[in-house]
N, C-alpha and C. Protein backbone atom coordinates (compact mmCIF):
# COMPACT_ATOMS: atom_id res chain seq x y z
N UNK A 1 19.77 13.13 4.61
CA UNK A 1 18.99 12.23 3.78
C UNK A 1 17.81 11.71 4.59
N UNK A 2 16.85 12.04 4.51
CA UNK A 2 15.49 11.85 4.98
C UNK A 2 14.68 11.39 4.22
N UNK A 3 13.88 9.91 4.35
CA UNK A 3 13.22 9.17 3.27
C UNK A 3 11.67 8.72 4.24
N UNK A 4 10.96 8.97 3.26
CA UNK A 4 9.31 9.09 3.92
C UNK A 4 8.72 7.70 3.82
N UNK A 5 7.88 7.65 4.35
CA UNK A 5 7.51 5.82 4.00
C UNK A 5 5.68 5.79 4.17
N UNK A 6 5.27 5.72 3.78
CA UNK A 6 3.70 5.37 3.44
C UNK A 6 3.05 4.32 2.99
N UNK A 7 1.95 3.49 3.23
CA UNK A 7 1.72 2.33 2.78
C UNK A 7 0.23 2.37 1.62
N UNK A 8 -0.42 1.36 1.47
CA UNK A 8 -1.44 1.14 0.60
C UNK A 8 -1.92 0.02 0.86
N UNK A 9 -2.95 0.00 1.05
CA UNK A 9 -3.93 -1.58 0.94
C UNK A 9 -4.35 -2.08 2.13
N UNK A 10 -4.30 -1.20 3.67
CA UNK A 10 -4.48 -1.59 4.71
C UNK A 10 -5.92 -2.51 4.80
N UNK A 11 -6.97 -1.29 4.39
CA UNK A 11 -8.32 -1.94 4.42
C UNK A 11 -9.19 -2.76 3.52
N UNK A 12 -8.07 -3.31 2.41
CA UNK A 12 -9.00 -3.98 1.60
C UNK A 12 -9.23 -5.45 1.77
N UNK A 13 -9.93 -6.42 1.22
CA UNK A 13 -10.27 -7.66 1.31
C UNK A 13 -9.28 -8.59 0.77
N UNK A 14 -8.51 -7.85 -0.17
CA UNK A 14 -8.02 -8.92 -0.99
C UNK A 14 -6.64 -8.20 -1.36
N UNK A 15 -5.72 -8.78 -1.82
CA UNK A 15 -4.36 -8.28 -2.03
C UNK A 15 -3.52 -8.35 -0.92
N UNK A 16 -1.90 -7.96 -1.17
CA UNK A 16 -1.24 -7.85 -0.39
C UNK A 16 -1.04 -6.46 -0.16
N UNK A 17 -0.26 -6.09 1.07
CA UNK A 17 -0.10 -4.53 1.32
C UNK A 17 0.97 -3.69 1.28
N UNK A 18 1.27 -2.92 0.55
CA UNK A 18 2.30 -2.30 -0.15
C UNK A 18 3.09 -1.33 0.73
N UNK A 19 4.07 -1.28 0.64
CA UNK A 19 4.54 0.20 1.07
C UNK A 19 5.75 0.69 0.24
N UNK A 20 6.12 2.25 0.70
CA UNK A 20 6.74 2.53 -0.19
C UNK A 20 8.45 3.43 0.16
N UNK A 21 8.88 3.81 0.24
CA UNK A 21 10.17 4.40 1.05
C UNK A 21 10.80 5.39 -0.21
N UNK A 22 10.70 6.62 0.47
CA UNK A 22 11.14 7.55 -0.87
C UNK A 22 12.56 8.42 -0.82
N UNK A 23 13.50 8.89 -1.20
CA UNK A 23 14.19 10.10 -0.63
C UNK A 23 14.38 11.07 -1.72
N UNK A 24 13.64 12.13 -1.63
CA UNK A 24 13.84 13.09 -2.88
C UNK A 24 14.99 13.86 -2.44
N UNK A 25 15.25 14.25 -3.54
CA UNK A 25 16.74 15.22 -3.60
C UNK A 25 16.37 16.37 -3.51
N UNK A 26 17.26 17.59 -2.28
CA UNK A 26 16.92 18.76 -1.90
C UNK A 26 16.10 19.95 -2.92
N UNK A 27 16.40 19.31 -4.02
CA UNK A 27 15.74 19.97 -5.22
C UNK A 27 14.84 19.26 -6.44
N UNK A 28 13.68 19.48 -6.38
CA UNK A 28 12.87 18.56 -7.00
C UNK A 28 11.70 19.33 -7.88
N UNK A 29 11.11 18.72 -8.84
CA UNK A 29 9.89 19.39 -9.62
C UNK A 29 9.07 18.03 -9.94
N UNK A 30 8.19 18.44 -8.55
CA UNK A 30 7.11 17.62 -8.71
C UNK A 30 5.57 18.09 -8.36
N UNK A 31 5.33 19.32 -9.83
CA UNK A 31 3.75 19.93 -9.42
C UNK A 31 2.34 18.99 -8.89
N UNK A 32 1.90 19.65 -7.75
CA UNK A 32 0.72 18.85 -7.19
C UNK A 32 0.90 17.29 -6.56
N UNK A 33 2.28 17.48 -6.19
CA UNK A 33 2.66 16.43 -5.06
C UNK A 33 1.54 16.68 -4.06
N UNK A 34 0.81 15.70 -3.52
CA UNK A 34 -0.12 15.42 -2.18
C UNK A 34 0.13 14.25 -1.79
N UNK A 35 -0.71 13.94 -0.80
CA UNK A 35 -1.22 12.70 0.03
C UNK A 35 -1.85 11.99 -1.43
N UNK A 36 -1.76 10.43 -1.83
CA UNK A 36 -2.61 10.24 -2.58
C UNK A 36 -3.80 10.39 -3.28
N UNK A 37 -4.01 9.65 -1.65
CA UNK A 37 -5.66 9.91 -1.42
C UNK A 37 -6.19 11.02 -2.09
N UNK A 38 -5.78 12.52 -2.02
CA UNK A 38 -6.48 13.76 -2.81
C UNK A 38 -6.08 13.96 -3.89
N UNK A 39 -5.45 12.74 -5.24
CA UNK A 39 -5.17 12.95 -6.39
C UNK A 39 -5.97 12.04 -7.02
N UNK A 40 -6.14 12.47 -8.54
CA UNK A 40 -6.75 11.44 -9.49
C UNK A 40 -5.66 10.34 -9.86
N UNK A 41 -7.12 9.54 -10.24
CA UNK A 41 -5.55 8.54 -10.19
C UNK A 41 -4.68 8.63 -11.43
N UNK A 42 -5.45 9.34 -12.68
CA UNK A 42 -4.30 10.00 -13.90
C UNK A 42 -3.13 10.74 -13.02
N UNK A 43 -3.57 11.85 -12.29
CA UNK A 43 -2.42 12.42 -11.79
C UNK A 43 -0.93 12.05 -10.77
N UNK A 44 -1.94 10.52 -10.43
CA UNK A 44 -0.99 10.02 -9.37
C UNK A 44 0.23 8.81 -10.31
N UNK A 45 -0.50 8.58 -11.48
CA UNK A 45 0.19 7.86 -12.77
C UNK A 45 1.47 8.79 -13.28
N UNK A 46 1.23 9.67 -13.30
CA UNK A 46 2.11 10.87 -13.63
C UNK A 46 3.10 10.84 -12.93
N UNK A 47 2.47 11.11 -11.65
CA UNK A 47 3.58 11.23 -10.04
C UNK A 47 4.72 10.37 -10.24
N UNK A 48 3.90 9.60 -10.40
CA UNK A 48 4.27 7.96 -10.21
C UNK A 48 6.25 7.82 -11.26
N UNK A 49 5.83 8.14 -12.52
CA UNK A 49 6.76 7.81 -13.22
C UNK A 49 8.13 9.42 -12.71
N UNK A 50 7.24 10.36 -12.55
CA UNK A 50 8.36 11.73 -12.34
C UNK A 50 9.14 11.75 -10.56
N UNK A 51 8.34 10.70 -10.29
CA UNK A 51 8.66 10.68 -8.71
C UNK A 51 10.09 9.45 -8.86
N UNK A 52 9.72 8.39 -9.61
CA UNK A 52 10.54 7.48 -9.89
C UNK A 52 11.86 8.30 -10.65
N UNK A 53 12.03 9.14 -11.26
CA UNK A 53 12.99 9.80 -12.13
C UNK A 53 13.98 10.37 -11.38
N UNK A 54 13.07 11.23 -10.36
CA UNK A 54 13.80 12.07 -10.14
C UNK A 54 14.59 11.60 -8.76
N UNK A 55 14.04 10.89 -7.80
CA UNK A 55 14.23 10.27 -6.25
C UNK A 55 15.82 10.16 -6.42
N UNK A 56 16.66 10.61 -4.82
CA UNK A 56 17.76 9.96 -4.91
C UNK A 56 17.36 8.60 -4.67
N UNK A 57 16.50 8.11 -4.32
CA UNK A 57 16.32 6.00 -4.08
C UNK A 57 14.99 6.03 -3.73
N UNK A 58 14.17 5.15 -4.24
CA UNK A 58 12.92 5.23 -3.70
C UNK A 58 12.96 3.20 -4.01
N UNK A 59 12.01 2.48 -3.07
CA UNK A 59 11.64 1.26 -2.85
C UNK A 59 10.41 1.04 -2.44
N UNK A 60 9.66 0.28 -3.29
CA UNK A 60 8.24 -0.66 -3.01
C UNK A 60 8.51 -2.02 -2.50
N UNK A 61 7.51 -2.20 -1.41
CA UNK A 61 7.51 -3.59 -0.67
C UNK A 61 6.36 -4.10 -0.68
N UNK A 62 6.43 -5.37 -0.20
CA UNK A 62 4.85 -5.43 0.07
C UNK A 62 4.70 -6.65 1.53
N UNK A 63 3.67 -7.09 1.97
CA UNK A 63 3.50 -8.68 2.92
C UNK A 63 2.45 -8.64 1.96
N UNK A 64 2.58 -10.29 2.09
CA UNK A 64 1.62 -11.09 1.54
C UNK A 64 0.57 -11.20 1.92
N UNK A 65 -0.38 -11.75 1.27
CA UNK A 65 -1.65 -12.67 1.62
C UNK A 65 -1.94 -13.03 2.96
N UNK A 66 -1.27 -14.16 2.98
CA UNK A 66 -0.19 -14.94 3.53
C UNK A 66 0.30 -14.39 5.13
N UNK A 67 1.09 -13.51 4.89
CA UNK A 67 1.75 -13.08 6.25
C UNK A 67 0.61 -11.73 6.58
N UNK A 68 -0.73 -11.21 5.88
CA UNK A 68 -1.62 -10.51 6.62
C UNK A 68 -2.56 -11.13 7.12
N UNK A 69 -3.01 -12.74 6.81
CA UNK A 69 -3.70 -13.58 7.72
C UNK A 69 -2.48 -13.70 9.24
N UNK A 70 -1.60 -14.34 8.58
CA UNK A 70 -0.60 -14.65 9.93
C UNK A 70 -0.65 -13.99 10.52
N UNK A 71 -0.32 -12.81 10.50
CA UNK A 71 0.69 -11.72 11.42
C UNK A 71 -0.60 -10.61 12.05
N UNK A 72 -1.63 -10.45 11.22
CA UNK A 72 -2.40 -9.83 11.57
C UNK A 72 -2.01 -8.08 9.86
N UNK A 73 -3.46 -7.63 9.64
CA UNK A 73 -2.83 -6.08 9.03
C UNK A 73 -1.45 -5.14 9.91
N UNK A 74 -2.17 -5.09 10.72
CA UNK A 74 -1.08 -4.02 11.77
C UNK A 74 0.18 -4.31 11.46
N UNK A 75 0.81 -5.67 11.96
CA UNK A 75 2.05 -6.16 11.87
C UNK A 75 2.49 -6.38 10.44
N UNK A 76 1.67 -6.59 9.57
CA UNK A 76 2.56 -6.60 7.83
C UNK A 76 2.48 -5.95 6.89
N UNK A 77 1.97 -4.42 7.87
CA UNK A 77 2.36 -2.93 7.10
C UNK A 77 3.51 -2.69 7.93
N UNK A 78 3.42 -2.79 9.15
CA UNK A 78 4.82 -2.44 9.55
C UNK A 78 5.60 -3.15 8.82
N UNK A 79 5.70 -5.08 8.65
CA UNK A 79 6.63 -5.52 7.54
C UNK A 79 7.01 -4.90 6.72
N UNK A 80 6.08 -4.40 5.76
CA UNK A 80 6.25 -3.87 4.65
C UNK A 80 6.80 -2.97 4.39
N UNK A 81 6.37 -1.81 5.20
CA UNK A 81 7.46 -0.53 6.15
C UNK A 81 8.63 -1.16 5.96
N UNK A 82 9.10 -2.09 6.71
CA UNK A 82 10.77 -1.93 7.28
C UNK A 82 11.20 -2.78 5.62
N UNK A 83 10.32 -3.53 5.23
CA UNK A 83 11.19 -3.73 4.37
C UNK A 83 11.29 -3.02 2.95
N UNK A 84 10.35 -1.97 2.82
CA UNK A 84 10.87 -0.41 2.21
C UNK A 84 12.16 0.01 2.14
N UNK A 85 12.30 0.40 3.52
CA UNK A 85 13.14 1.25 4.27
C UNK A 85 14.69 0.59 3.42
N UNK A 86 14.49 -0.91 4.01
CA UNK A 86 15.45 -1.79 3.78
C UNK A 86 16.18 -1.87 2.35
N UNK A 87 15.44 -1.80 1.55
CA UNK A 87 15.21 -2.14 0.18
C UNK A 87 15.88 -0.63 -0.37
N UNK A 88 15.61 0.34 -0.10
CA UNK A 88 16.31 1.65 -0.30
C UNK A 88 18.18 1.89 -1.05
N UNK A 89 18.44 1.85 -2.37
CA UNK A 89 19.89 1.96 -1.99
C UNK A 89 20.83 2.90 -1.84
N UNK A 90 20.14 3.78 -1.09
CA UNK A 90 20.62 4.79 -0.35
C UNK A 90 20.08 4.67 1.24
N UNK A 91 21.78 4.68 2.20
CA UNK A 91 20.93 4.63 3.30
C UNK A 91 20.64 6.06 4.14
N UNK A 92 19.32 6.13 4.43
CA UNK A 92 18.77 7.42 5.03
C UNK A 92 19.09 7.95 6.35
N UNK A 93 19.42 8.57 6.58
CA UNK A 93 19.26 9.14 7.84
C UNK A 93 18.23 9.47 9.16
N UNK A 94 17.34 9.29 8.19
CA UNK A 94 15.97 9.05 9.20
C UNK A 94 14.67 8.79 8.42
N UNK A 95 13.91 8.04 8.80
CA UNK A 95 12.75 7.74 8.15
C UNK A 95 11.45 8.47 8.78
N UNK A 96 10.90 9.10 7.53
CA UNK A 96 9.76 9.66 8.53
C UNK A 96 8.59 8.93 8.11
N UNK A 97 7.88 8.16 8.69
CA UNK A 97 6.63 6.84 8.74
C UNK A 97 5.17 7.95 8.75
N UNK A 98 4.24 7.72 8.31
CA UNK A 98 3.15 8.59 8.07
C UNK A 98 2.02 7.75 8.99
N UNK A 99 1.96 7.85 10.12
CA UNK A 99 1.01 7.43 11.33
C UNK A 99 1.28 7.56 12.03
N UNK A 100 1.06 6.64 13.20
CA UNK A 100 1.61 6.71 14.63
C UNK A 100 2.11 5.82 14.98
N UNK A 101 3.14 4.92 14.51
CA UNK A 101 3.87 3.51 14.46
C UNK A 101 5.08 4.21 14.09
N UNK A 102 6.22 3.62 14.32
CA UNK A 102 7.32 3.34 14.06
C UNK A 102 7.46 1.67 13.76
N UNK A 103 7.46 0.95 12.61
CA UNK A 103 7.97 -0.21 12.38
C UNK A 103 9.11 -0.74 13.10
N UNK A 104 8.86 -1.62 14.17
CA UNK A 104 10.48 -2.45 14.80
C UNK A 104 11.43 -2.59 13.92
N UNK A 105 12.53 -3.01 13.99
CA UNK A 105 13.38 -3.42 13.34
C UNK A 105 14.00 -2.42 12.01
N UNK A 106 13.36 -1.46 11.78
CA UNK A 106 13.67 -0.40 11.06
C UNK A 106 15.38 -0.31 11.40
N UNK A 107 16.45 -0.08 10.13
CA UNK A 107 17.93 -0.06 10.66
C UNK A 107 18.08 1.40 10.58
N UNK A 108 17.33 2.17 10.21
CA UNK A 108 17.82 3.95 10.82
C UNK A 108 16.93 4.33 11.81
N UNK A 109 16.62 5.24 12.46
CA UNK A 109 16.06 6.13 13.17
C UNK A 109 14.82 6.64 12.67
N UNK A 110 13.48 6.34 13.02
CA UNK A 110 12.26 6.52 12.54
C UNK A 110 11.82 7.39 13.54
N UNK A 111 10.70 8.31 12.14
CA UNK A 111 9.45 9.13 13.41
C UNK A 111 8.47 8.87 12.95
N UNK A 112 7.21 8.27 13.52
CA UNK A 112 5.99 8.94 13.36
C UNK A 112 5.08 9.95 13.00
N UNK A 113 4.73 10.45 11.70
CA UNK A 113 3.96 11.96 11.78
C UNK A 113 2.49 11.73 11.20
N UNK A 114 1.57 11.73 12.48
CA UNK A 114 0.40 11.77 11.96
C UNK A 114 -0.11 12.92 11.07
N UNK A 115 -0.71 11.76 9.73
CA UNK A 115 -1.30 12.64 8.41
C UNK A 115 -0.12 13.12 7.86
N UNK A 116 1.20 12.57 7.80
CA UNK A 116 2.07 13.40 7.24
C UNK A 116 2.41 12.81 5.66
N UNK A 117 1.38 11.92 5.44
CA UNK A 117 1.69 12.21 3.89
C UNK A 117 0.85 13.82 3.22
N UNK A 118 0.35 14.44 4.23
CA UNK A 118 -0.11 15.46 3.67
C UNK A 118 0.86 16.51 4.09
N UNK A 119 1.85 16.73 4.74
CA UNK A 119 2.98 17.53 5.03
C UNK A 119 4.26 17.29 4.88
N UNK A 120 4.73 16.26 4.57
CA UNK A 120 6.36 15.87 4.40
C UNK A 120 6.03 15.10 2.62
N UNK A 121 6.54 15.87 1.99
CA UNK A 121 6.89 15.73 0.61
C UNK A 121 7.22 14.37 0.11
N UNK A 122 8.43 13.62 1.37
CA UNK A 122 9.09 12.52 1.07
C UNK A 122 7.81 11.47 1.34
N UNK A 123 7.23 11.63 2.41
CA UNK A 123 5.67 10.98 2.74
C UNK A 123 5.04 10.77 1.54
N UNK A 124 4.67 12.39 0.83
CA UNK A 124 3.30 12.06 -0.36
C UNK A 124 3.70 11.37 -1.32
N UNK A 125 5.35 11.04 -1.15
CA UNK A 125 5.99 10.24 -2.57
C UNK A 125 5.59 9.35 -2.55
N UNK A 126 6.28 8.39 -1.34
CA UNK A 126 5.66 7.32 -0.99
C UNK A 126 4.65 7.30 -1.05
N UNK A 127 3.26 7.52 -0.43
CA UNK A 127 2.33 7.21 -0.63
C UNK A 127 1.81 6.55 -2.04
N UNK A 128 1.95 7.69 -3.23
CA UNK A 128 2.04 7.48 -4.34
C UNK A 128 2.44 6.38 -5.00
N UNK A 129 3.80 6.16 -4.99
CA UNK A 129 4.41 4.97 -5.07
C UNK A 129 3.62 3.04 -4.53
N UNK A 130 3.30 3.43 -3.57
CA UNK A 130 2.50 2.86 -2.93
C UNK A 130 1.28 2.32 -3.18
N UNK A 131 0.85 3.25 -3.58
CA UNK A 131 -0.37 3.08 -3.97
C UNK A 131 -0.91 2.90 -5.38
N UNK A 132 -0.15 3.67 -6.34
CA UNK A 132 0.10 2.72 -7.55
C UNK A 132 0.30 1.63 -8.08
N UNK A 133 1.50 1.27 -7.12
CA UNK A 133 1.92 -0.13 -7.05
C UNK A 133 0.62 -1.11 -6.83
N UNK A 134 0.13 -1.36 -5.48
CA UNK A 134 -0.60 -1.78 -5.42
C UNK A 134 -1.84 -1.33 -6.25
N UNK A 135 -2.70 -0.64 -6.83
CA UNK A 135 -3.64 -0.67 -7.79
C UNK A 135 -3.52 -1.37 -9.29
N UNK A 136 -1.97 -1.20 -9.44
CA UNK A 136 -1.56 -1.99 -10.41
C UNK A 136 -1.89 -3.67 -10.24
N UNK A 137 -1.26 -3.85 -9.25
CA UNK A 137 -1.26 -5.47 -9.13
C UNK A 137 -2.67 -5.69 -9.27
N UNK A 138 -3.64 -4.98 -8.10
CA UNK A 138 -4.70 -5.69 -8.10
C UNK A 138 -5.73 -5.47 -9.35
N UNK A 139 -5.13 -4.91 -10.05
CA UNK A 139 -5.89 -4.33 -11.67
C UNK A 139 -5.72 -5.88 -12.36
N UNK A 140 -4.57 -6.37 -11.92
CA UNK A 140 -4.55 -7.76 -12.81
C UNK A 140 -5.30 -8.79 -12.21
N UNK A 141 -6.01 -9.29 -11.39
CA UNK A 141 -6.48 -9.46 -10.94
C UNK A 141 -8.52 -9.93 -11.10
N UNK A 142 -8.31 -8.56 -11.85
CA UNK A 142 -9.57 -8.51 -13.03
C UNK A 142 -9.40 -9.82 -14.09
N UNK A 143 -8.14 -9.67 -14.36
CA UNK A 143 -8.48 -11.06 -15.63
C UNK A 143 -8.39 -12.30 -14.83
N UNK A 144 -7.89 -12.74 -13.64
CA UNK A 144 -7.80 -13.76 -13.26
C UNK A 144 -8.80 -14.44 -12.23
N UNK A 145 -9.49 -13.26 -12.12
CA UNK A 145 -11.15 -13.75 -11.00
C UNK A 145 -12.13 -12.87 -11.59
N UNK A 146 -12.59 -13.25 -12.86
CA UNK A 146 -13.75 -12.28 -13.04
C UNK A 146 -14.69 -12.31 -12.10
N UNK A 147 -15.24 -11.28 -12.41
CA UNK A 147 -16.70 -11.04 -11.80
C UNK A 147 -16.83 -10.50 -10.54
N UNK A 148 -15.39 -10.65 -9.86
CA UNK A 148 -15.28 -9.61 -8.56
C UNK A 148 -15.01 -7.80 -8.82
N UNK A 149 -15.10 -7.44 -10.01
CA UNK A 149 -15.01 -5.88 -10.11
C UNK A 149 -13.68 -5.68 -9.51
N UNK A 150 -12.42 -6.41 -9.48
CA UNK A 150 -11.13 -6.10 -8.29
C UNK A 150 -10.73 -4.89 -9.68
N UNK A 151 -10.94 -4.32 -10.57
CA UNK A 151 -10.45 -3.13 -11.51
C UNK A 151 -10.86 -2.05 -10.51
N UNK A 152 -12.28 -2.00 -10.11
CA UNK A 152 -13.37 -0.92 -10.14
C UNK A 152 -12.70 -1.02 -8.29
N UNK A 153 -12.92 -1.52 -7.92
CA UNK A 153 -12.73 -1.25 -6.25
C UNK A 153 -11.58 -1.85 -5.81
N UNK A 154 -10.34 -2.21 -6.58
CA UNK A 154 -9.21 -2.13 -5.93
C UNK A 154 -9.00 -3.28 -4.61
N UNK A 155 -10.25 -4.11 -4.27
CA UNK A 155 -10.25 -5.07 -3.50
C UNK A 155 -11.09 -4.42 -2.26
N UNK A 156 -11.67 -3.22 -2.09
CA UNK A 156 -11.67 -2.63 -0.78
C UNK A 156 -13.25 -3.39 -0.59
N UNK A 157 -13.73 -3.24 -0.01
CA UNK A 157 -14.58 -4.06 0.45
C UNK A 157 -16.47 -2.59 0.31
N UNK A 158 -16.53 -2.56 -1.15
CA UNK A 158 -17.33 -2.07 -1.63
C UNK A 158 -18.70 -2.72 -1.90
N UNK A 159 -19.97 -1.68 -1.92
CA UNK A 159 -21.20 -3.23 -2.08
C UNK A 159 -21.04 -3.81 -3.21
N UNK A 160 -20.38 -3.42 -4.39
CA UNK A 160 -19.85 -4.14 -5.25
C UNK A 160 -19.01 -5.76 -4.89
N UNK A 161 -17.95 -5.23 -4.44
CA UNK A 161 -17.19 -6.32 -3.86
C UNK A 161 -17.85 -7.35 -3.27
N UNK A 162 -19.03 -6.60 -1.99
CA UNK A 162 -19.34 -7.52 -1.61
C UNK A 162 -20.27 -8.37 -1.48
N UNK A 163 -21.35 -7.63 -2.71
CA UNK A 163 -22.10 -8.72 -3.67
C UNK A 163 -21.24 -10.17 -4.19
N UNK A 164 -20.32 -10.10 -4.41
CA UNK A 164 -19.43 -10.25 -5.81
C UNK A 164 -18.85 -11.65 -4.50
N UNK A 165 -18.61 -11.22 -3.66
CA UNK A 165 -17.90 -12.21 -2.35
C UNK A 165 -18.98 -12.85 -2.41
N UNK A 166 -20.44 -13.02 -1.61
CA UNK A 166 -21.48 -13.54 -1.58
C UNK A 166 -21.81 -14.15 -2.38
N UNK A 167 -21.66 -13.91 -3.83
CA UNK A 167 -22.68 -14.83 -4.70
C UNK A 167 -21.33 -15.46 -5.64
N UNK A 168 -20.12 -15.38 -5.45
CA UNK A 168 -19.13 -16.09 -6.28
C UNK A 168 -18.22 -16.99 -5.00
N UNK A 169 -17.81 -16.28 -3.80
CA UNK A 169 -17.37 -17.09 -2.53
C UNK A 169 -15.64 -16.59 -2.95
N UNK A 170 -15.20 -16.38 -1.71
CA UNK A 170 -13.20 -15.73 -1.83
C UNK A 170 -13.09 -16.55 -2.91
N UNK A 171 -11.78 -15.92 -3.23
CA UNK A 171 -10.97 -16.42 -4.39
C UNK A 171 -9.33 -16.49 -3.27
N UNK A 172 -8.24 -16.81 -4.40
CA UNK A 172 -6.85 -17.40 -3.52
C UNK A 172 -6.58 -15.60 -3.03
N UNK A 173 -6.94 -14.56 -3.80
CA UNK A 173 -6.55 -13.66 -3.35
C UNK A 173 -7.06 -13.08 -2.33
N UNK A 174 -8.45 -13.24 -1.95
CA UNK A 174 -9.28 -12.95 -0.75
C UNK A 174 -8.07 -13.05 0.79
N UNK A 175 -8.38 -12.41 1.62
CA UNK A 175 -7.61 -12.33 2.91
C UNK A 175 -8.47 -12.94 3.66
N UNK A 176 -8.02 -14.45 4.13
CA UNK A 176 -9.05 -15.33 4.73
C UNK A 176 -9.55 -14.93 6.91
N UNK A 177 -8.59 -13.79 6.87
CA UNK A 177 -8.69 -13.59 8.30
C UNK A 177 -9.55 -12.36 8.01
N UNK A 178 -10.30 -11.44 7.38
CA UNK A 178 -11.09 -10.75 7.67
C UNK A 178 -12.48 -11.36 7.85
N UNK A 179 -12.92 -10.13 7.94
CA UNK A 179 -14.34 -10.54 8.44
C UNK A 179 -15.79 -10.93 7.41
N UNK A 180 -15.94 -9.97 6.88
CA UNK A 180 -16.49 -10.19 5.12
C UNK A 180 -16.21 -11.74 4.58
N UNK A 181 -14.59 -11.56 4.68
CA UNK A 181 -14.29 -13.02 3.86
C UNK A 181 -14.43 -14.20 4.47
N UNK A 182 -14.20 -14.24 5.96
CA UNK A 182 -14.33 -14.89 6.73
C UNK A 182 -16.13 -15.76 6.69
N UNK A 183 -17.14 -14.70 6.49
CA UNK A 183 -18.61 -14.40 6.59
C UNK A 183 -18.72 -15.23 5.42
N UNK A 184 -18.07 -15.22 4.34
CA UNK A 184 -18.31 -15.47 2.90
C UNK A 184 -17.86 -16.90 2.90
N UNK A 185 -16.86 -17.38 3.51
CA UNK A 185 -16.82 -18.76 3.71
C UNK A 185 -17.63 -19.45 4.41
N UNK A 186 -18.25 -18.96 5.19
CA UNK A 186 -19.18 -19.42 6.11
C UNK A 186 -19.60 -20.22 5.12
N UNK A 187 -20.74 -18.94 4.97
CA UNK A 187 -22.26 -19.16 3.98
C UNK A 187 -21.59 -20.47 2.78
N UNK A 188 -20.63 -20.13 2.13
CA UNK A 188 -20.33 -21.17 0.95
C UNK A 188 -19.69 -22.59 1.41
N UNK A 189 -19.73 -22.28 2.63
CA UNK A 189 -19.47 -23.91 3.63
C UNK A 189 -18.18 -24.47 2.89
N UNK A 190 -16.94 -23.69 2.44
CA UNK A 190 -15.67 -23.35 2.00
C UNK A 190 -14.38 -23.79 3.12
N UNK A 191 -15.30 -23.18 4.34
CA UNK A 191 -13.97 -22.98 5.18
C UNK A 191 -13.31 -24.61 5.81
């Protein structure tokens, strides 16, 4: 039992950051499984529900706001990681993590495989998972802070976005330890 783990939302401005922990069963039908990243996002909607069907256990996590000012990004994707892993109710035999980190505290045996949501199957699940998840949330987001485009750019820090930071100033969802947002409090004499 080998379960892949991939995250979502490292580089954006705003949101929390997702991850995802998958274990498909030795036999699976899931056409045009990839790395996210190289799917539409219709196709990754698709994934999304046939990946959920079929998984012996798959789990979404996320860190907060909150604990990615605290802790720093680095440290609350790994959070998010272990508490994937955790969240799983099947326990795996090894986790294979898609970078070059192993998350501490992980309770099975982790590897590292750089770019391996583009080579380990259980990886591109996760990813997927992952990354849905999070596009979802921050889709809602749209109704509750207009005028930041968070539908259209997902929070990432686009000249959209960051018009939208500049001339409206963070919102509660903004990540007050980056730099952009950080910049944006300045100027609106906020901080």
């Amino acid at each position: 039992m080998i379960c892949g783990v991939d995250e979502a939302g490292r580089g954006p401005l705003a949101g929390a950051v997702y991850a995802a922990a998958v274990i498909l069963p030795a036999q699976y039908d899931l056409p045009g499984l990839n790395d996210s990243k190289k799917l539409t996002a219709r196709r990754r909607d698709v994934l999304f529900d046939l990946i959920q069907s079929c998984a012996v256990s798959w789990s979404v996590a996320t860190a907060s706001i909150e604990e990615i000012d605290e802790l720093n990004i680095l440290h609350a994707t790994m959070l998010a990681m272990q508490r994937a892993v955790a969240g799983l109710s099947v326990v795996p035999d090894e986790a294979l993590i898609d970078g070059n980190r192993v998350p501490k505290g992980l309770t099975v045996p982790g590897r590292a495989i750089v770019g391996g949501d583009a080579l380990e199957a259980c990886i591109s699940a996760a990813s997927i998972l992952a990354k849905v998840s999070r596009d979802r949330d921050v889709e809602t987001f749209e109704v509750l802070y207009p005028g930041y485009g968070f539908a259209q750019h997902k929070g990432y820090p686009t000249a959209q976005h960051l018009e939208a930071l500049k001339r409206l100033g963070p919102c509660p969802v903004h990540r007050k330890s980056f730099g952009p947002v950080i910049k944006a409090y300045a100027q609106a004499s906020l901080w």
